[in-house]
Structure formats: structure tokens, C-alpha cells
PDB file of N, CA and C in Angstrom:
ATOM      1  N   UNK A   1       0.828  -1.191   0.000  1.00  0.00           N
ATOM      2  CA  UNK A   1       0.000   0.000   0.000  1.00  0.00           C
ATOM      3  C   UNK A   1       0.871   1.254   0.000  1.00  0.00           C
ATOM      4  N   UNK A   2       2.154   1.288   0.711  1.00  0.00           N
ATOM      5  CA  UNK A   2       2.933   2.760   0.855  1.00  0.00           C
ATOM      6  C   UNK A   2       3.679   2.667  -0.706  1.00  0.00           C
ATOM      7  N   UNK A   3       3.899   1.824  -1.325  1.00  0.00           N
ATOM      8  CA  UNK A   3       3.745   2.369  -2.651  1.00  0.00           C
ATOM      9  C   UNK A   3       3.248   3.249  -3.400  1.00  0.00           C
ATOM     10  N   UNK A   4       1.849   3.220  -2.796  1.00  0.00           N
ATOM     11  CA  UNK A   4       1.087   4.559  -4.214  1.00  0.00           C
ATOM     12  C   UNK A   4       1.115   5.377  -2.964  1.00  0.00           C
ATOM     13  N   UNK A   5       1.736   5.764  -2.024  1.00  0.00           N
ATOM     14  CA  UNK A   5       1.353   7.231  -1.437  1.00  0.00           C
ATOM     15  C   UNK A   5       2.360   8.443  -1.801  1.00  0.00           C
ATOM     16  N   UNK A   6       1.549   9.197  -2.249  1.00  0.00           N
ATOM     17  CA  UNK A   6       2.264  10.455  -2.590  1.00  0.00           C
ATOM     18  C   UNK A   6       2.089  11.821  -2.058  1.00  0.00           C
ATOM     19  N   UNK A   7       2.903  12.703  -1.646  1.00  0.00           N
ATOM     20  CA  UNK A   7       2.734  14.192  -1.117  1.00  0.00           C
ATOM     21  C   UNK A   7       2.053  14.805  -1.347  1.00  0.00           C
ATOM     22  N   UNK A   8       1.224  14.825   0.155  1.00  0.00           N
ATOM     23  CA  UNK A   8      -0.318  15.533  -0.140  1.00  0.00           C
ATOM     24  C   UNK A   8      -1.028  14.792   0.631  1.00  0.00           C
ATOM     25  N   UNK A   9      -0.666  13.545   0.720  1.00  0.00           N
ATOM     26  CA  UNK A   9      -2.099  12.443   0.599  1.00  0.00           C
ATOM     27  C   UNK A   9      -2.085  12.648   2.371  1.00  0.00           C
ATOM     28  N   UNK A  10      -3.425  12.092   2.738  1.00  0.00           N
ATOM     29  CA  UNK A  10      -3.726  11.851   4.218  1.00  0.00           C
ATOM     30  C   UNK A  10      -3.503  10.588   4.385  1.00  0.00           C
ATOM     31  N   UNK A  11      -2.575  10.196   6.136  1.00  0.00           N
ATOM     32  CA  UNK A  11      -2.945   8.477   6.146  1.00  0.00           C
ATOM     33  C   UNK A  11      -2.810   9.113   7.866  1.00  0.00           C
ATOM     34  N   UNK A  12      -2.923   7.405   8.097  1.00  0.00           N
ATOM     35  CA  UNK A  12      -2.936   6.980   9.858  1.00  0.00           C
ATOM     36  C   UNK A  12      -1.556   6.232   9.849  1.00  0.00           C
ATOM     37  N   UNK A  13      -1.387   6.513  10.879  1.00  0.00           N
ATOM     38  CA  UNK A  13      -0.519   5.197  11.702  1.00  0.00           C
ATOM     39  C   UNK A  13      -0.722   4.445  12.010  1.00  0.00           C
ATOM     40  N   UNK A  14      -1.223   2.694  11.828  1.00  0.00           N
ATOM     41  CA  UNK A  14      -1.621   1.673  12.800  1.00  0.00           C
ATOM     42  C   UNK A  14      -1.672   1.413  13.812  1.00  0.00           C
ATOM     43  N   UNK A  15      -0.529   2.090  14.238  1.00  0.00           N
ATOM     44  CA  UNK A  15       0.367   1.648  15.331  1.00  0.00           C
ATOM     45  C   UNK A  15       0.423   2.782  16.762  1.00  0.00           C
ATOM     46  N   UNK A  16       0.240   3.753  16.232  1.00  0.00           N
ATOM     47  CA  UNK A  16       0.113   4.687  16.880  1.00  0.00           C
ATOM     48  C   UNK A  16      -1.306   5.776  16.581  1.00  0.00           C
ATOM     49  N   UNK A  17      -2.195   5.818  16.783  1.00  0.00           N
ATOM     50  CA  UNK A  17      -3.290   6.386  16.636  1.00  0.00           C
ATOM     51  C   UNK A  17      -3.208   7.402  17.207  1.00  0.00           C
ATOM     52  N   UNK A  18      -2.779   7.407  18.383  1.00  0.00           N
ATOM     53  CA  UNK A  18      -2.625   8.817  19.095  1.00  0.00           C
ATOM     54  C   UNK A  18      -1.728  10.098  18.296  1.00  0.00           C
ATOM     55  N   UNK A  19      -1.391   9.810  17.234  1.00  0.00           N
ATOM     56  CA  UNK A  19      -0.295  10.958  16.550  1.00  0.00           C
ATOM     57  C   UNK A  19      -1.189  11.680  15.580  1.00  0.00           C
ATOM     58  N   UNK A  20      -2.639  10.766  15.656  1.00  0.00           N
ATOM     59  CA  UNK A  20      -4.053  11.418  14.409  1.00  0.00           C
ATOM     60  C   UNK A  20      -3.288  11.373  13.073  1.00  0.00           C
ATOM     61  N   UNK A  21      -4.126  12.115  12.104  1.00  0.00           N
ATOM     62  CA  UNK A  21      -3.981  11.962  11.010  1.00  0.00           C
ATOM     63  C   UNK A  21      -2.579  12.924  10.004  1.00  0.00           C
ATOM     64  N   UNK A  22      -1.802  12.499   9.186  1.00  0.00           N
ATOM     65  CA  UNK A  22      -0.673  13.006   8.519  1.00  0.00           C
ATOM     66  C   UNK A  22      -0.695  12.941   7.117  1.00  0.00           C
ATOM     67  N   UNK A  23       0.058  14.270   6.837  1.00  0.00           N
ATOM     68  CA  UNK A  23       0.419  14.620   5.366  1.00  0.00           C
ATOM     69  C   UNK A  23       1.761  14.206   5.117  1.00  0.00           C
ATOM     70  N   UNK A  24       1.713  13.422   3.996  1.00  0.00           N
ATOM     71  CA  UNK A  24       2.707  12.596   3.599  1.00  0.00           C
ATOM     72  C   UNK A  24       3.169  13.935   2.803  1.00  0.00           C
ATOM     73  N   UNK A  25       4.842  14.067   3.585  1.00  0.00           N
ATOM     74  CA  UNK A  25       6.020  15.011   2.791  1.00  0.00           C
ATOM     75  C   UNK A  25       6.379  14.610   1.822  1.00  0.00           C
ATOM     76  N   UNK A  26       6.904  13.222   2.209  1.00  0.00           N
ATOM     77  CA  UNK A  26       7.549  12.902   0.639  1.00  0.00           C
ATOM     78  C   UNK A  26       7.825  10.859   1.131  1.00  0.00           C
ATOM     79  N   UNK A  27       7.861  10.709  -0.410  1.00  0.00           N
ATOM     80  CA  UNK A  27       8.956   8.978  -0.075  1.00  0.00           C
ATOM     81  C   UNK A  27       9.290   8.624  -0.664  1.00  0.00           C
ATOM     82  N   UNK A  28      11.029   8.252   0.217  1.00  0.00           N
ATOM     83  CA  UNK A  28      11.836   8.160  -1.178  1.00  0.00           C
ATOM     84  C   UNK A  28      12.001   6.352  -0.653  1.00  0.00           C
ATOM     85  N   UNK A  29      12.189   5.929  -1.248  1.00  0.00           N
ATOM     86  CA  UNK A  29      12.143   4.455  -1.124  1.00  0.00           C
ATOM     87  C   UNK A  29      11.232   3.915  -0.162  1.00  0.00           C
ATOM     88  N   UNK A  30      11.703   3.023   0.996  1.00  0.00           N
ATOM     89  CA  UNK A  30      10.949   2.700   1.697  1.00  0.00           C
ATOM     90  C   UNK A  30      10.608   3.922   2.852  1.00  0.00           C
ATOM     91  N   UNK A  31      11.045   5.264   2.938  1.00  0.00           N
ATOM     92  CA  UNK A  31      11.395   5.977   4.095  1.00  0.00           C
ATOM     93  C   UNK A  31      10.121   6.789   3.375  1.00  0.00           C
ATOM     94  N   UNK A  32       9.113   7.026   4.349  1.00  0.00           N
ATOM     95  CA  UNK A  32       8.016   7.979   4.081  1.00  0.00           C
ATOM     96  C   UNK A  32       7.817   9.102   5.449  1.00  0.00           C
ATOM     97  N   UNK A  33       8.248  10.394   4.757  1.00  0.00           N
ATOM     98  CA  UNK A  33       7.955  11.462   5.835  1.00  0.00           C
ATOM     99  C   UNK A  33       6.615  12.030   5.794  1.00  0.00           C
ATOM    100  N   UNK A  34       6.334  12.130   7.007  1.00  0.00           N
ATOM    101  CA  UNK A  34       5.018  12.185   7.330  1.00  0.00           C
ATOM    102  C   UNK A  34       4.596  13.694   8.727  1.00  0.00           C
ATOM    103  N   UNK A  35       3.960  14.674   8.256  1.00  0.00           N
ATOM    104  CA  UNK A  35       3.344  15.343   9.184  1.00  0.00           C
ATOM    105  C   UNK A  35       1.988  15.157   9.633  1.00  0.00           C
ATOM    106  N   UNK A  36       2.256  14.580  11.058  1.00  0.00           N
ATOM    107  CA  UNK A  36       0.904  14.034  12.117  1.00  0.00           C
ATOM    108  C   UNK A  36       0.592  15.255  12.744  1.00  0.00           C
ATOM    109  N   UNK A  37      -0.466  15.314  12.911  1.00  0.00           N
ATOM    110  CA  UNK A  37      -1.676  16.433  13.584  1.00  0.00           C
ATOM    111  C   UNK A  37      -1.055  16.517  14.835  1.00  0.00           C
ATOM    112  N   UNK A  38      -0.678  15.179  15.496  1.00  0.00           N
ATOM    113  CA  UNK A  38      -0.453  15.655  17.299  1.00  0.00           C
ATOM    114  C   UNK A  38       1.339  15.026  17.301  1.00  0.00           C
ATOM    115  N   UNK A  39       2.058  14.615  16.208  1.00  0.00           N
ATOM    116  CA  UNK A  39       3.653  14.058  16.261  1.00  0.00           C
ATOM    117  C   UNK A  39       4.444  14.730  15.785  1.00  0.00           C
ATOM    118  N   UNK A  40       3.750  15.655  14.762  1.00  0.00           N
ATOM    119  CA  UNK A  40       4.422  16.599  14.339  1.00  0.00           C
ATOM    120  C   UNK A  40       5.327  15.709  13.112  1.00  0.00           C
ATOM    121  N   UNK A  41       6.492  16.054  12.701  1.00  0.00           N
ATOM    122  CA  UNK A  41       6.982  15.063  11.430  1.00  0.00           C
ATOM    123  C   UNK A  41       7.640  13.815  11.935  1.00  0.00           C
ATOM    124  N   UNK A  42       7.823  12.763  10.914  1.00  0.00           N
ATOM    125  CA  UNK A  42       8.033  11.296  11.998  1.00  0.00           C
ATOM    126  C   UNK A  42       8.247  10.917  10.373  1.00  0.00           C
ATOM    127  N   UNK A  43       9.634  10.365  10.191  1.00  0.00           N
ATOM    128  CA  UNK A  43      10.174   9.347   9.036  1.00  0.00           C
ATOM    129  C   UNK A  43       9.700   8.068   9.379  1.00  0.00           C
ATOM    130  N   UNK A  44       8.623   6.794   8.301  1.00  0.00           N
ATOM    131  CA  UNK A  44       7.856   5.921   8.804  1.00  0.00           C
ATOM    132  C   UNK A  44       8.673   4.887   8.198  1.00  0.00           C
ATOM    133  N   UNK A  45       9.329   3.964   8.911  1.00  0.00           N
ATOM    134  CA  UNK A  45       9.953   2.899   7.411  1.00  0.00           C
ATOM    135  C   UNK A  45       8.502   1.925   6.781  1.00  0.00           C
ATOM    136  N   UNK A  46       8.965   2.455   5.580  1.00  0.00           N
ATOM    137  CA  UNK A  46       7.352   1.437   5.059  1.00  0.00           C
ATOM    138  C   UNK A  46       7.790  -0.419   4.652  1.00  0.00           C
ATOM    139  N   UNK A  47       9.041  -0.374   5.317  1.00  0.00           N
ATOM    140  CA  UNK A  47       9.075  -2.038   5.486  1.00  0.00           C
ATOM    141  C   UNK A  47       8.507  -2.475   6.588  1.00  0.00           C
ATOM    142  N   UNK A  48       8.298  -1.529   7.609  1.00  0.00           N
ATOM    143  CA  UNK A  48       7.677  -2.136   9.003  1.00  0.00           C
ATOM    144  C   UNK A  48       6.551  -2.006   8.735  1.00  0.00           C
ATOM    145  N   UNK A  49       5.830  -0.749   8.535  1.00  0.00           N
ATOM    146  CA  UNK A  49       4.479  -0.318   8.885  1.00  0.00           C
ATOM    147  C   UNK A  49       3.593  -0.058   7.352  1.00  0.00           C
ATOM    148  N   UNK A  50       2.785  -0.228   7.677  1.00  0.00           N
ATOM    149  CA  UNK A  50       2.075   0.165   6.193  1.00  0.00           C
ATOM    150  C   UNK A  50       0.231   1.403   6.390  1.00  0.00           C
ATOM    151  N   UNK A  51       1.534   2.356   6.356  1.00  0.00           N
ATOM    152  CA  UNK A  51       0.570   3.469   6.492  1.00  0.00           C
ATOM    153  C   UNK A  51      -1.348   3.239   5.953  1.00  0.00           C
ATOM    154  N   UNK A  52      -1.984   3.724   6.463  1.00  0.00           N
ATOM    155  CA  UNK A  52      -3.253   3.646   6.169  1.00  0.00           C
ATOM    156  C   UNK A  52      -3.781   4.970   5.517  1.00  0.00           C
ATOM    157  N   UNK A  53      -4.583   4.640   4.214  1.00  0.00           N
ATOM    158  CA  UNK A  53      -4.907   6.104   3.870  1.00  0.00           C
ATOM    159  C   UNK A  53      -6.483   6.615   4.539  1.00  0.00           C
ATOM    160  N   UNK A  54      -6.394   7.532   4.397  1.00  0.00           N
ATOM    161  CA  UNK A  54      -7.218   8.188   5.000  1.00  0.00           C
ATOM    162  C   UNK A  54      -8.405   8.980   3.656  1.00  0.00           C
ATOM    163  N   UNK A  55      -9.284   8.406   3.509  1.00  0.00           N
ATOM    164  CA  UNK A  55     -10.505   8.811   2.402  1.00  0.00           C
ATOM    165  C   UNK A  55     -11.280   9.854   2.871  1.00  0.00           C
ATOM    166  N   UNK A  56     -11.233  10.022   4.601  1.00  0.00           N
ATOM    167  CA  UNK A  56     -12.932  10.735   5.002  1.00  0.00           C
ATOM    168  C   UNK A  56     -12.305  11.532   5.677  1.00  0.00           C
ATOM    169  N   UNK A  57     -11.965  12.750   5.658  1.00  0.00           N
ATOM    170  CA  UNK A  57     -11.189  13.176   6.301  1.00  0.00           C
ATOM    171  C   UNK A  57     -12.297  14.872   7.214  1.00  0.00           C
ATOM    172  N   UNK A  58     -13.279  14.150   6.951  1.00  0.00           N
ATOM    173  CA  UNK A  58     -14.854  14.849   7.507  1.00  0.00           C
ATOM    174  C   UNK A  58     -15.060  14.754   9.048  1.00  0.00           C
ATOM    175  N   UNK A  59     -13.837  13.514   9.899  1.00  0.00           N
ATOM    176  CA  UNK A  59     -14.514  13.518  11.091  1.00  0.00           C
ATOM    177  C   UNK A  59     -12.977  13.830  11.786  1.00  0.00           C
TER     178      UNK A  59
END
């Protein structure tokens, strides 16, 4: 899935929910930078985790 994410897009963390929702900066290979609502920026390795996108971004 962190394949098609590109700068701009909204996702979650699985893993951490408490960091709310983030704008993907950029990704360059497996390394996806990410600005979270409450983590502020956080480099995600997308071999561990596999960001979740975020469609509804209404609630």
C-alpha cells in the first residue's frame, strides 16, 4: 500500500493512533515522511508499517 502514497495524501498510523492523522512530505524508497496532527513530522519505514490512507477526512 505505501507504494502509491504520494505528497499531499492523508494516512494513519496503525500503530500509533494517538499521533491522528498526517500529510505525507515525501517517499523516497521505503522511508516515508510524514506530518501528524499531534507528532508533528516522523520518518515511517514502510518495510515495518504500512501506512493507512485516509478517504474521510470529515470527522
Amino acid at each position: 500500500m505505501n507504494e502509491i502514497l504520494e505528497p499531499g495524501m492523508i494516512v494513519r498510523h496503525p500503530g500509533a493512533p494517538e499521533w491522528g492523522t498526517g500529510q505525507v512530505q515525501s517517499r523516497i524508497g521505503d522511508r516515508i515522511t510524514v506530518n501528524f496532527t499531534h507528532a508533528g513530522k516522523q520518518v515511517v519505514d514502510g518495510r515495518r508499517v504500512n501506512l493507512e490512507l485516509v478517504t474521510d477526512t470529515s470527522h
